[in-house]
Protein backbone atom coordinates (compact mmCIF):
# COMPACT_ATOMS: atom_id res chain seq x y z
CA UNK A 1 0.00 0.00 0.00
CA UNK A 2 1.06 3.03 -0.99
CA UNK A 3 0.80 6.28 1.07
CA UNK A 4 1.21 10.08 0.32
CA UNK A 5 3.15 12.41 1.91
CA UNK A 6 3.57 15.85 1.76
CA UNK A 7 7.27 15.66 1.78
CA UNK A 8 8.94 12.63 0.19
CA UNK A 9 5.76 11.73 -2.19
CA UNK A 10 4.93 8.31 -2.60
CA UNK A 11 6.59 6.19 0.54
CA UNK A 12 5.63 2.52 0.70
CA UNK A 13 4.08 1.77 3.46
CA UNK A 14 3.82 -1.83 4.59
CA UNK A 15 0.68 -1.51 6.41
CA UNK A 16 -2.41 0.84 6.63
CA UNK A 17 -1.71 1.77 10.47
CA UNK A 18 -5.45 3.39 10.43
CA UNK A 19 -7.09 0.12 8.96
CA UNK A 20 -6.39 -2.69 10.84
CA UNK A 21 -8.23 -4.85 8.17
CA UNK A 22 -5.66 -3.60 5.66
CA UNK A 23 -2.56 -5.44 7.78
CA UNK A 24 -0.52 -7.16 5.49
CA UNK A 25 2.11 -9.21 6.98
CA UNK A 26 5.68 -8.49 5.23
CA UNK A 27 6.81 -11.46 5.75
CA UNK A 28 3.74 -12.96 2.87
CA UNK A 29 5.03 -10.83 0.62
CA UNK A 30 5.47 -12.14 -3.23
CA UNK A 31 8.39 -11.54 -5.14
CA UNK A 32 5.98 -9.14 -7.22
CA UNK A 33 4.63 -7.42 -4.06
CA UNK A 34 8.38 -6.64 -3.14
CA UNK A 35 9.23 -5.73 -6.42
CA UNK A 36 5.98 -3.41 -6.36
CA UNK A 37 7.73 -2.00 -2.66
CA UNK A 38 11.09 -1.43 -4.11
CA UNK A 39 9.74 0.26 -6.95
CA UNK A 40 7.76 2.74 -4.85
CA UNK A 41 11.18 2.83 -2.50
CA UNK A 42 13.62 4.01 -5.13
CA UNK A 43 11.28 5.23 -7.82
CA UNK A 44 13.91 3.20 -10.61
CA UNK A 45 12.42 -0.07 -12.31
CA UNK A 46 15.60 -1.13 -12.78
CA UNK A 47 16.14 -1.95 -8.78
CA UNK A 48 12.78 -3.07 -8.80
CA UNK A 49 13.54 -5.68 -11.65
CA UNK A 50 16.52 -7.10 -9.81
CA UNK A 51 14.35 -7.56 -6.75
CA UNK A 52 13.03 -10.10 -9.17
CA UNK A 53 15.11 -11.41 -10.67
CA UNK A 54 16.76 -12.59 -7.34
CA UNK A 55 13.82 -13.74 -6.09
CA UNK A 56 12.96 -11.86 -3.18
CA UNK A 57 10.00 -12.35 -0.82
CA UNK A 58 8.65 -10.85 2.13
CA UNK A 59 10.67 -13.90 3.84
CA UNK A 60 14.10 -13.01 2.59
CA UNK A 61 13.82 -9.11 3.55
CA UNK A 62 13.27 -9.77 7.23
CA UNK A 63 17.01 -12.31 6.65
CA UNK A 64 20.03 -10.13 8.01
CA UNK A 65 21.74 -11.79 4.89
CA UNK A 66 19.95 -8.86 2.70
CA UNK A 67 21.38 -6.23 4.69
CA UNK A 68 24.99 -7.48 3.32
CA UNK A 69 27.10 -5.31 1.22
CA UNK A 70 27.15 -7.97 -1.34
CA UNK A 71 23.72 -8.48 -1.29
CA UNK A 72 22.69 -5.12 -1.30
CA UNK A 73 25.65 -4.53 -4.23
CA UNK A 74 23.40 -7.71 -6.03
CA UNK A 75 20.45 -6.02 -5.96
CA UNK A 76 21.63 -2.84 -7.22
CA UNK A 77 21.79 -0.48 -3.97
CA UNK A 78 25.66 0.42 -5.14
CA UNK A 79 25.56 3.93 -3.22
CA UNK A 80 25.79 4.15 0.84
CA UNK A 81 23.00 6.57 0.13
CA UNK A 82 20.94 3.66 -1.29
CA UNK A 83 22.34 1.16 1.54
CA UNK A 84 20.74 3.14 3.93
CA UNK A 85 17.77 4.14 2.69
CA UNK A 86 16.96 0.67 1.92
CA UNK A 87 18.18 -0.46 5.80
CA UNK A 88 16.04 1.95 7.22
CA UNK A 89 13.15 1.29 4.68
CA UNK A 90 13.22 -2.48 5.71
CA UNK A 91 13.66 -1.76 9.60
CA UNK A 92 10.73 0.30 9.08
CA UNK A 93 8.57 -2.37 7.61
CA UNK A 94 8.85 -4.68 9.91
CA UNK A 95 8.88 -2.09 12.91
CA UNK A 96 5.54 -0.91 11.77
CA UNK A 97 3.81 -4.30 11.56
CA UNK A 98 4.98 -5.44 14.74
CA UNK A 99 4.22 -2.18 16.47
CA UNK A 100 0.69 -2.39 15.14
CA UNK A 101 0.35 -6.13 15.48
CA UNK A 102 2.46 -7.24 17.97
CA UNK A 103 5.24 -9.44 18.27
CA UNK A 104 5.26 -12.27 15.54
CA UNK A 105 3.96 -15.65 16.30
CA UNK A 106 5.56 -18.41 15.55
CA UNK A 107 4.42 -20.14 12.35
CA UNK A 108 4.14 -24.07 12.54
């Protein structure tokens, strides 16, 4: 879900914090639903293309393995500027849902 704001634009949200109904957990996400976030993140289809092609889900954001220079470098994030936004952007993500949902539950 995408929310506006008056000063950065389009910033994806991961959930609707005013509509609980709307909670999506991250962690579900698609490769296409994460490629749909890190479109809205960096506004360049080109990051949001490598997103897919290296397959990543909801699943593999929430690994610390993402957060890797490498894997960051892989995915296109070349710039510390990039790095962090996209650290902080994930952080974010899952800080939100848990704030709103609490803690995760673990999945049998």
């Amino acid at each position: 879900m995408l929310k506006r704001t008056r000063s950065t634009g389009f910033t994806p949200s991961v959930v609707a914090v005013d509509q609980r109904e709307d909670v999506e957990d991250p962690r579900d996400w698609d490769v296409q639903r994460v490629k749909v976030w890190a479109k809205a993140l960096f506004n360049d289809e080109g990051i949001a293309r490598k997103f897919e092609e290296e397959e990543i889900e909801g699943r593999t954001l929430q690994s610390e393995r993402i957060l890797s220079d490498s894997s960051m470098d892989n995915l296109g994030l070349s710039t510390i500027g990039k790095k962090d936004k996209f650290a902080t952007a994930v952080q974010d993500l899952f800080g939100k849902f848990i704030k709103f949902c609490g803690p995760y539950k673990v999945r049998g």
